[in-house]
PDB file of N, CA and C in Angstrom:
ATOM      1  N   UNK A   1     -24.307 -14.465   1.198  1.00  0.00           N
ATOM      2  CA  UNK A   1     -23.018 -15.042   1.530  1.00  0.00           C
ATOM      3  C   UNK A   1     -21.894 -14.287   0.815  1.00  0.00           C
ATOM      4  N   UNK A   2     -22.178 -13.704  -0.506  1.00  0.00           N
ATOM      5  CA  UNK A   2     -21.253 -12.904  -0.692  1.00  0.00           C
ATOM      6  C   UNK A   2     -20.897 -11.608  -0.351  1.00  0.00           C
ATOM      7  N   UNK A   3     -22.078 -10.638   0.156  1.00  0.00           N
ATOM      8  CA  UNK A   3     -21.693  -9.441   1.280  1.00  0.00           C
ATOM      9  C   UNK A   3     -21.083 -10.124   2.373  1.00  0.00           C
ATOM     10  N   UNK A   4     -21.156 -10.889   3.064  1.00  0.00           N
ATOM     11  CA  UNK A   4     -20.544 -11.620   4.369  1.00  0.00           C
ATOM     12  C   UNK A   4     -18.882 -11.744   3.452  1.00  0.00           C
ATOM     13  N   UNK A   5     -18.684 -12.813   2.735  1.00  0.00           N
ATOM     14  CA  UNK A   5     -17.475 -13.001   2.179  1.00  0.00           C
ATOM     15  C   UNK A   5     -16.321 -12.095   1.802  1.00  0.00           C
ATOM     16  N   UNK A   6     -17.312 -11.172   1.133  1.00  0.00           N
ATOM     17  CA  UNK A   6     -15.796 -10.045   0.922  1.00  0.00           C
ATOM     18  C   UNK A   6     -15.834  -9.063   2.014  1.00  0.00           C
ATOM     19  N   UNK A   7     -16.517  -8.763   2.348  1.00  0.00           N
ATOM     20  CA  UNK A   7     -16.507  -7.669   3.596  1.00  0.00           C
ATOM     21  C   UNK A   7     -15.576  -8.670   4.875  1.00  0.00           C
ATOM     22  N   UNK A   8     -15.433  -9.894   4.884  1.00  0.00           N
ATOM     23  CA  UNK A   8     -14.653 -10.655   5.902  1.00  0.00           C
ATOM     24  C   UNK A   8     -13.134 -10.536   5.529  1.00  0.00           C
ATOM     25  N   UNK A   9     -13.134 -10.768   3.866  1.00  0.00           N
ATOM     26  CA  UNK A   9     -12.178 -11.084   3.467  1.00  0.00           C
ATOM     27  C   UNK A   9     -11.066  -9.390   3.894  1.00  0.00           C
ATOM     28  N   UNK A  10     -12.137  -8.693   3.111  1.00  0.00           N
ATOM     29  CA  UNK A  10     -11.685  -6.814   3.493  1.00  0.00           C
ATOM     30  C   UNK A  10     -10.875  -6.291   4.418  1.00  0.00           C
ATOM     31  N   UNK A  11     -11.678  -6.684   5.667  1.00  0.00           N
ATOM     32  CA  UNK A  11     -11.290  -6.449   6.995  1.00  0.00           C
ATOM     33  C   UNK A  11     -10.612  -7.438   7.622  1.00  0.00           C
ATOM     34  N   UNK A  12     -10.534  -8.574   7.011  1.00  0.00           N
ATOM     35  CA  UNK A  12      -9.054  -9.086   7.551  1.00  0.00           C
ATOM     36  C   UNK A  12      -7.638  -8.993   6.739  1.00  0.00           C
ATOM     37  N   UNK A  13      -7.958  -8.224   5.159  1.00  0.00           N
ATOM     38  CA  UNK A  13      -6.770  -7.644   5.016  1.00  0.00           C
ATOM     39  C   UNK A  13      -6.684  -8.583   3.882  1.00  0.00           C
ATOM     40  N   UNK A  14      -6.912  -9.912   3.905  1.00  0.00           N
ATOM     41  CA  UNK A  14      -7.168 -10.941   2.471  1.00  0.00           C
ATOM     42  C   UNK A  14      -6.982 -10.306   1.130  1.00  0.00           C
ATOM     43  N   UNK A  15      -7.929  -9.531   1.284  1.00  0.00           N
ATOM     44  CA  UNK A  15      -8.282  -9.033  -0.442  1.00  0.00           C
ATOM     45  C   UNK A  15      -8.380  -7.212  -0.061  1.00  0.00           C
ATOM     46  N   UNK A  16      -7.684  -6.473  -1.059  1.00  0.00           N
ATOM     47  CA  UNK A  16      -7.877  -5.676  -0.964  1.00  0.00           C
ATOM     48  C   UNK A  16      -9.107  -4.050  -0.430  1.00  0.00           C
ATOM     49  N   UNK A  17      -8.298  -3.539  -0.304  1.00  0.00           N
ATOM     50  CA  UNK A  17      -9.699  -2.648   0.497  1.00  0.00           C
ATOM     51  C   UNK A  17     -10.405  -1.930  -0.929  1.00  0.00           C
ATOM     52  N   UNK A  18     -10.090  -1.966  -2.232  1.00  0.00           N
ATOM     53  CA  UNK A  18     -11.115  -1.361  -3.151  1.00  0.00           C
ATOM     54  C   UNK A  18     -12.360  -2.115  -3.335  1.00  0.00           C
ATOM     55  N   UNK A  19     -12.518  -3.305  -2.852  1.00  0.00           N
ATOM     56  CA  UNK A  19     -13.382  -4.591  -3.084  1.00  0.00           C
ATOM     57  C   UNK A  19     -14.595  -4.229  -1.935  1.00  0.00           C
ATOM     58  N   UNK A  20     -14.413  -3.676  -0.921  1.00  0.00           N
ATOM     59  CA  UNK A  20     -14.758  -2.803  -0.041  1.00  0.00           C
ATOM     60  C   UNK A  20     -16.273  -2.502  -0.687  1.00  0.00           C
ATOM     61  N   UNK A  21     -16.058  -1.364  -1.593  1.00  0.00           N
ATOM     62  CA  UNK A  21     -17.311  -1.087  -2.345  1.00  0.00           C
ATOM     63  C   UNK A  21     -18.481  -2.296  -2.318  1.00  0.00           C
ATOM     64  N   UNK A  22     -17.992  -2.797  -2.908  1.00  0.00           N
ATOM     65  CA  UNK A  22     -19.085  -4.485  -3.620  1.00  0.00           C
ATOM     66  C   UNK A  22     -19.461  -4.895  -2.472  1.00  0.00           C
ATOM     67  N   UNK A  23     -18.860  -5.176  -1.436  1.00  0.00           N
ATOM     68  CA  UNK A  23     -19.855  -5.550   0.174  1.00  0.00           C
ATOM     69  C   UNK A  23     -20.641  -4.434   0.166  1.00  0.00           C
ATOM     70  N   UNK A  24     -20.147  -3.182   0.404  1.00  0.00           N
ATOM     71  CA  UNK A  24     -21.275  -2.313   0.987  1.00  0.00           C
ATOM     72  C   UNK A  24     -23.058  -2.594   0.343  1.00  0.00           C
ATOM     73  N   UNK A  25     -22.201  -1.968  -1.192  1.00  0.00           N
ATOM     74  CA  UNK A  25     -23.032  -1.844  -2.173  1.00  0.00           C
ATOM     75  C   UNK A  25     -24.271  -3.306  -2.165  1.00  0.00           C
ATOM     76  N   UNK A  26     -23.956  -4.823  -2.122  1.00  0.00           N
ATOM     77  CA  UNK A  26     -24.521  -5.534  -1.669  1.00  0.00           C
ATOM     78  C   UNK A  26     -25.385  -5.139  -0.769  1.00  0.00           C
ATOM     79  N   UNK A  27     -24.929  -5.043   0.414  1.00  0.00           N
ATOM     80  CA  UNK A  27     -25.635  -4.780   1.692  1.00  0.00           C
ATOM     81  C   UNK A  27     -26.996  -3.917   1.364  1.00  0.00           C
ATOM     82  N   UNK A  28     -26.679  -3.025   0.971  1.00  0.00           N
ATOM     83  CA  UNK A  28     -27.587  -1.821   0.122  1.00  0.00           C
ATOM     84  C   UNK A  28     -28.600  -2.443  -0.104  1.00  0.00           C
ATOM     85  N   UNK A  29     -28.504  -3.212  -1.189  1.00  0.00           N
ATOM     86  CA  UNK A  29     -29.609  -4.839  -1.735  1.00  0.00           C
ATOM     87  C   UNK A  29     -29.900  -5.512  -1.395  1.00  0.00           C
ATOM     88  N   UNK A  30     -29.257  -5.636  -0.236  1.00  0.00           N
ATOM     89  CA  UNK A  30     -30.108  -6.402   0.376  1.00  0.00           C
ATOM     90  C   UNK A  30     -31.172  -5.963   1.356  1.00  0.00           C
ATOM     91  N   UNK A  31     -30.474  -4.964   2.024  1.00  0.00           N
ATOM     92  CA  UNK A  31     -31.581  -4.066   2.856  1.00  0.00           C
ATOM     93  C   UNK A  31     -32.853  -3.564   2.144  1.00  0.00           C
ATOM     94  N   UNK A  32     -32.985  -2.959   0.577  1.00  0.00           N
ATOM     95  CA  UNK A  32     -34.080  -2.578   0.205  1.00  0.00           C
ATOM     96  C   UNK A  32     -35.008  -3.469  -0.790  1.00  0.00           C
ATOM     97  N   UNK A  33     -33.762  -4.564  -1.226  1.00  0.00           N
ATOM     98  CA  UNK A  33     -34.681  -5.689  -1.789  1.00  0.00           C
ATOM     99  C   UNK A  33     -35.234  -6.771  -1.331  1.00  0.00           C
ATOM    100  N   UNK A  34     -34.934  -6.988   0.280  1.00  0.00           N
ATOM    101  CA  UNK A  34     -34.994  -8.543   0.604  1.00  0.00           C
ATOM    102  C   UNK A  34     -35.219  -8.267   2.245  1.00  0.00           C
ATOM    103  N   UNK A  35     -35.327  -6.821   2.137  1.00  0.00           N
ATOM    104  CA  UNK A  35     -36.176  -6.890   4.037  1.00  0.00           C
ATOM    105  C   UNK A  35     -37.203  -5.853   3.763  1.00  0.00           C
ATOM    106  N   UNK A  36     -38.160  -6.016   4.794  1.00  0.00           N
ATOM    107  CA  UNK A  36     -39.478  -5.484   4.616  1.00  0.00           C
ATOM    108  C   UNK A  36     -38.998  -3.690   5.666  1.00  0.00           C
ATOM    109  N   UNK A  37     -40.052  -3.095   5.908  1.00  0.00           N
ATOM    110  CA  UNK A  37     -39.490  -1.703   6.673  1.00  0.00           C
ATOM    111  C   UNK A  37     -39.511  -1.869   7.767  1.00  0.00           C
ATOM    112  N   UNK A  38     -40.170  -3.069   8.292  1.00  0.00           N
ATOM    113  CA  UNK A  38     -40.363  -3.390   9.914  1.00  0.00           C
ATOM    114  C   UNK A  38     -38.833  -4.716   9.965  1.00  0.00           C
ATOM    115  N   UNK A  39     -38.315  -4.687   9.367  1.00  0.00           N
ATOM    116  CA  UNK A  39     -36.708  -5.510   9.392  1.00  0.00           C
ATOM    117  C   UNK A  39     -37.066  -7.441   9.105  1.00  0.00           C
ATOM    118  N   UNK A  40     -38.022  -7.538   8.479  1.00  0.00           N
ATOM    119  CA  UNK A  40     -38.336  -8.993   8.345  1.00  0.00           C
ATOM    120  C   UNK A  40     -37.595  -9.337   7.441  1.00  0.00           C
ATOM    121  N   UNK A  41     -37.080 -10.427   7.236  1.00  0.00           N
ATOM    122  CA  UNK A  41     -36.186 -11.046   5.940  1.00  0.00           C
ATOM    123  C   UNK A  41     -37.276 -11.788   4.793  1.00  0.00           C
ATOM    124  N   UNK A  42     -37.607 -11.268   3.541  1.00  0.00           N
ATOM    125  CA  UNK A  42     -38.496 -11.686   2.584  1.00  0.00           C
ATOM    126  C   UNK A  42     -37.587 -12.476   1.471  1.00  0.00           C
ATOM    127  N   UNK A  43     -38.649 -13.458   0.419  1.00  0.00           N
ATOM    128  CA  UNK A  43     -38.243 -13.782  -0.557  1.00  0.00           C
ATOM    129  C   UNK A  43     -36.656 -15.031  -0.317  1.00  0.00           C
ATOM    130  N   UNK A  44     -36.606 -15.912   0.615  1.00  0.00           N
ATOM    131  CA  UNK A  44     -35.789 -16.801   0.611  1.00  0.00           C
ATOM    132  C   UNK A  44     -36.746 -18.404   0.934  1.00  0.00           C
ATOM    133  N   UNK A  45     -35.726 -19.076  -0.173  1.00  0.00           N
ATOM    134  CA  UNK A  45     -37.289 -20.139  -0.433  1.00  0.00           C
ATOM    135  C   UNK A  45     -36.340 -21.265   0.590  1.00  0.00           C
ATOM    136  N   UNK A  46     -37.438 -22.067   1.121  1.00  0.00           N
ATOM    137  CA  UNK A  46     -37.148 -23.553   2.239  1.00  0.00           C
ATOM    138  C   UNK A  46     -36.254 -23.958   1.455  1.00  0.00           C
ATOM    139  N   UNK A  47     -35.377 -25.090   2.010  1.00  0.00           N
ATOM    140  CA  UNK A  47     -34.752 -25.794   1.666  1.00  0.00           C
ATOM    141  C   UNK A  47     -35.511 -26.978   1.107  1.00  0.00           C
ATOM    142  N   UNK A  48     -34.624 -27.324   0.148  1.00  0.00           N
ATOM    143  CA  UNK A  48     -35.391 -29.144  -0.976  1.00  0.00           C
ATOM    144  C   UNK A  48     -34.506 -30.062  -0.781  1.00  0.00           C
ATOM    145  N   UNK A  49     -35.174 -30.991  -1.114  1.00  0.00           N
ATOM    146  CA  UNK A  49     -34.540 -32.288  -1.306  1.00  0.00           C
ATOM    147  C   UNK A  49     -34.488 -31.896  -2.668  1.00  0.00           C
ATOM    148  N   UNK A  50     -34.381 -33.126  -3.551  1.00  0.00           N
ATOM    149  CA  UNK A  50     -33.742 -33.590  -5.030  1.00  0.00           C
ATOM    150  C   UNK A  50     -34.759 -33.989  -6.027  1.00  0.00           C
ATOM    151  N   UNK A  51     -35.606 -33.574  -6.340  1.00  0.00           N
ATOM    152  CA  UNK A  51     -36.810 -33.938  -7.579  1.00  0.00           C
ATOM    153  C   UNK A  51     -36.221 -33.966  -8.828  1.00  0.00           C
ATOM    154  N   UNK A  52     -37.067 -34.713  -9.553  1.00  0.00           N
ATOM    155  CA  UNK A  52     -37.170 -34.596 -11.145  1.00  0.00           C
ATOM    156  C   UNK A  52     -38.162 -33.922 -11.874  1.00  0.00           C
ATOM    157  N   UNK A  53     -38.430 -32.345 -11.099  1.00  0.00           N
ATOM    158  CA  UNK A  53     -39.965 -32.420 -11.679  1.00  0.00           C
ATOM    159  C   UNK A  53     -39.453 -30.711 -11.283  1.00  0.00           C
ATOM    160  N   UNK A  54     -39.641 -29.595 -12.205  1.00  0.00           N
ATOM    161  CA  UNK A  54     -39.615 -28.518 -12.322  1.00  0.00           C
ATOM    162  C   UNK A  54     -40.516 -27.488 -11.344  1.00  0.00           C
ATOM    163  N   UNK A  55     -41.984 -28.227 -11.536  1.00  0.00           N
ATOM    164  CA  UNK A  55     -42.761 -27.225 -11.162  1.00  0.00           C
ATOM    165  C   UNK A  55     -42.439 -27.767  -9.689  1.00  0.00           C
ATOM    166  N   UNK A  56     -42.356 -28.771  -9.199  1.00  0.00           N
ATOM    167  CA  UNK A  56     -41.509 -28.574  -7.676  1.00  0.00           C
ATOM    168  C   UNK A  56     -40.953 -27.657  -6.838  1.00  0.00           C
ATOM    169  N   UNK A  57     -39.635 -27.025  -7.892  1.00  0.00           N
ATOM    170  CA  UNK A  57     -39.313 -26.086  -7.865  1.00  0.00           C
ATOM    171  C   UNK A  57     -39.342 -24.697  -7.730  1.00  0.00           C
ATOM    172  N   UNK A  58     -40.243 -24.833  -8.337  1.00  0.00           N
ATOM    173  CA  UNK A  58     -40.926 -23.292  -8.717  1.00  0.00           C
ATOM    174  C   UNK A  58     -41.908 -22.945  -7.738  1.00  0.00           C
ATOM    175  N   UNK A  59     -42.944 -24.067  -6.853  1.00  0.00           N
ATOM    176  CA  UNK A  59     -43.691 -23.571  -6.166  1.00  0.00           C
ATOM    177  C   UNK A  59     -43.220 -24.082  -4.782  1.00  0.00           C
ATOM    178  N   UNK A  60     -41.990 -23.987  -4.461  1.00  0.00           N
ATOM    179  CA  UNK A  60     -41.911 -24.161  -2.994  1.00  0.00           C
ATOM    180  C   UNK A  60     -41.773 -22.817  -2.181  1.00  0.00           C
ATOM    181  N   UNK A  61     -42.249 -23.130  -1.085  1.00  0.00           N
ATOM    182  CA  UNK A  61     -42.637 -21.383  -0.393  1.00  0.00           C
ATOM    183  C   UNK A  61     -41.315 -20.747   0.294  1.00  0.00           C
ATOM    184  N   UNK A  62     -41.868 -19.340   0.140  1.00  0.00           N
ATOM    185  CA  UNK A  62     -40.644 -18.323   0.573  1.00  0.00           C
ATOM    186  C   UNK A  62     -41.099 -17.654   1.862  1.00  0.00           C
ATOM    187  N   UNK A  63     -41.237 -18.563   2.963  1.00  0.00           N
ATOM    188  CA  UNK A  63     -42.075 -17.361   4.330  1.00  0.00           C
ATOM    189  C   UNK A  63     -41.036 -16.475   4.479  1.00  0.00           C
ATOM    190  N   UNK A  64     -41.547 -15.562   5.237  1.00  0.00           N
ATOM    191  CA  UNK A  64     -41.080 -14.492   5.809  1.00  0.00           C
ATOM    192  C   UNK A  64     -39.741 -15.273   6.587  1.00  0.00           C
ATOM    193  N   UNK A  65     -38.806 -14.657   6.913  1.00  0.00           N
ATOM    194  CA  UNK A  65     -37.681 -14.753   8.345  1.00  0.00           C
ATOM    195  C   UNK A  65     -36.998 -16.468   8.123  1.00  0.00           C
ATOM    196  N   UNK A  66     -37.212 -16.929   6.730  1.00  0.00           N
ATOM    197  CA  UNK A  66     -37.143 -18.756   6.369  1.00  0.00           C
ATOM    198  C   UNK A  66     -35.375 -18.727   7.059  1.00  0.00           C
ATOM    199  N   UNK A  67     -34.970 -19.709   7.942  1.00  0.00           N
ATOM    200  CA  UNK A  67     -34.297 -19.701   8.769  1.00  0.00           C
ATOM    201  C   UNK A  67     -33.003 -20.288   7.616  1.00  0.00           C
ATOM    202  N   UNK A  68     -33.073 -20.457   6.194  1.00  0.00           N
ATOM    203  CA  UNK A  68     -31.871 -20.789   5.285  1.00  0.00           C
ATOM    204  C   UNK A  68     -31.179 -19.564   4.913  1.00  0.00           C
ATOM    205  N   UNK A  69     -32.050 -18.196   5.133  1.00  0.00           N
ATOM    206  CA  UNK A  69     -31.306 -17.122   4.949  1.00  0.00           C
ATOM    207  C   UNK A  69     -30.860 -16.462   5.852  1.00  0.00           C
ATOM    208  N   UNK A  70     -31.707 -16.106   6.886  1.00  0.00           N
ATOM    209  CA  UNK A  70     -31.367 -15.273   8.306  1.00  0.00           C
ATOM    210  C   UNK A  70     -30.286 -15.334   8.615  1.00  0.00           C
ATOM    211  N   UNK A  71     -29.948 -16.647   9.143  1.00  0.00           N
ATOM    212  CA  UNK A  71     -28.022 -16.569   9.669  1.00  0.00           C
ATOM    213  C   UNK A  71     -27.380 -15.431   8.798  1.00  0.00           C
ATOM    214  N   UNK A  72     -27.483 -16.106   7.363  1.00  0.00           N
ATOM    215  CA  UNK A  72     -26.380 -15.553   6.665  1.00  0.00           C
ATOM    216  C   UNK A  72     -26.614 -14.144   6.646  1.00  0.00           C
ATOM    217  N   UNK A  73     -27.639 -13.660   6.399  1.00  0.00           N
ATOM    218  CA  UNK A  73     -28.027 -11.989   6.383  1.00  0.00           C
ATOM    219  C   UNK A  73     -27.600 -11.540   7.761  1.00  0.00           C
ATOM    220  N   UNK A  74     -27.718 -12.010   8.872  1.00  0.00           N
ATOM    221  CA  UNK A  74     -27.554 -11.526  10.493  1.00  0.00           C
ATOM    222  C   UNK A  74     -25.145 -11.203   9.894  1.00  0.00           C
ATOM    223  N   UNK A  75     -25.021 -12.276   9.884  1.00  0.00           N
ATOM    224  CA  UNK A  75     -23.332 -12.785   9.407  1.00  0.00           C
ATOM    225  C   UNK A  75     -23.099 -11.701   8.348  1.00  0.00           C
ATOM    226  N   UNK A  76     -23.652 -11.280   7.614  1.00  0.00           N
ATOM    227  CA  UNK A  76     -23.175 -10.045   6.605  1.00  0.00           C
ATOM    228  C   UNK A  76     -23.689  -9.162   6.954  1.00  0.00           C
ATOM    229  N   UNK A  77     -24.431  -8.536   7.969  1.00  0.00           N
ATOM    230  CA  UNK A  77     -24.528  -7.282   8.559  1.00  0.00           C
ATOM    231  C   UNK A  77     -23.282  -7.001   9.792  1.00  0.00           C
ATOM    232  N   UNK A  78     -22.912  -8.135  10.419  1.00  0.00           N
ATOM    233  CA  UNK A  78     -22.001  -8.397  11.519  1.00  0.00           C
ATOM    234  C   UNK A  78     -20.783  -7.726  10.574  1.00  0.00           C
ATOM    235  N   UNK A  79     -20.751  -8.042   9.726  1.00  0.00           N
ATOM    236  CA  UNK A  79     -18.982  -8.038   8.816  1.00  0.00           C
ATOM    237  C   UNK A  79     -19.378  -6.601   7.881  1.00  0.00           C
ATOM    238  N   UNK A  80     -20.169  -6.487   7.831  1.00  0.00           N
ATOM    239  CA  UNK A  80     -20.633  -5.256   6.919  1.00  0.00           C
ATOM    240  C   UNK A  80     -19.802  -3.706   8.706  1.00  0.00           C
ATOM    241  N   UNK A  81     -20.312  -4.384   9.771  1.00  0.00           N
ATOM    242  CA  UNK A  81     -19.942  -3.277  10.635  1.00  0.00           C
ATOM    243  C   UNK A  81     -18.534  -3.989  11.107  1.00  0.00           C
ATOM    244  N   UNK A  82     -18.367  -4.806  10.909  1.00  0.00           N
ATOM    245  CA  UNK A  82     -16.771  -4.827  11.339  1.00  0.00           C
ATOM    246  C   UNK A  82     -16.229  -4.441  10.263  1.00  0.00           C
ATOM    247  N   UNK A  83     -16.561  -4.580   9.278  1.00  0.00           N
ATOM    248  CA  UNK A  83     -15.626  -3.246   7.908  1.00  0.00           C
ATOM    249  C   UNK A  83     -15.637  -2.125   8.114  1.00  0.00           C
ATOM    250  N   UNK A  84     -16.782  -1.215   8.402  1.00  0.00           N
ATOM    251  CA  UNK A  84     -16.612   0.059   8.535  1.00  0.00           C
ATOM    252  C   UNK A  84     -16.046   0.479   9.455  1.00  0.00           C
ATOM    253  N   UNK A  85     -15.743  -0.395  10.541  1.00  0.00           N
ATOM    254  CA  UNK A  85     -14.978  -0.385  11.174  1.00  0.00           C
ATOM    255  C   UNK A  85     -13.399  -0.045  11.078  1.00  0.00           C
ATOM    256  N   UNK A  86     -13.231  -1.090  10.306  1.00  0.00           N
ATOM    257  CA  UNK A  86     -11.619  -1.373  10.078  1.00  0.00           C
ATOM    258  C   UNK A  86     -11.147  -0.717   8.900  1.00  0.00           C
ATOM    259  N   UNK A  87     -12.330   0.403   7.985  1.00  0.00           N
ATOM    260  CA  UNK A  87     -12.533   0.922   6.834  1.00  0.00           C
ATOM    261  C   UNK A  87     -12.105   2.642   7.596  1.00  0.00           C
ATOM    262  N   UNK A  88     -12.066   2.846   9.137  1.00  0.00           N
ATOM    263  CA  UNK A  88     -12.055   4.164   9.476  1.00  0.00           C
ATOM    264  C   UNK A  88     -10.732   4.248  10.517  1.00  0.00           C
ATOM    265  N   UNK A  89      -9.989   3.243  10.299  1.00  0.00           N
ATOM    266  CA  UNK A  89      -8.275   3.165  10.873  1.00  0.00           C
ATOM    267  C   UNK A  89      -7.752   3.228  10.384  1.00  0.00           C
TER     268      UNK A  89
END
């Protein structure tokens, strides 16, 4: 959400274009830390309810493509190319 955020903010002129960097650079990280080479989205855990109990926490599962991250990763690749976009006018 924060590659999506400033890269929106960027290219609509909000916040300056040196801030520019920090979306890309994100993006970067996310592409080699958090997608597989065949483009799967890894390592984003289900959504919880509200426990009192730690190890709860700790062992709830992270499938592949878990539909709490996707949007947002699909939404910061969208704004990642409408920057470079508006980064080459």
């Amino acid at each position: 959400m924060f590659v999506y955020s400033i890269a929106r903010a960027v290219s609509k002129g909000w916040i300056d274009k040196r801030y520019a960097s920090i979306a890309v650079r994100g993006w970067e990280g996310l592409k080699e830390h958090k997608t597989t080479l065949d483009g799967q989205l890894k390592d984003i855990y289900a959504g919880t309810g509200i426990e009192d109990n730690m190890v709860f926490y700790y062992n709830r599962p992270a499938p592949t493509n878990e539909t709490h991250g996707l949007g947002a990763v699909i939404d910061a690749g969208i704004e990642i190319i409408r920057l470079r976009k508006s980064m080459q006018r």
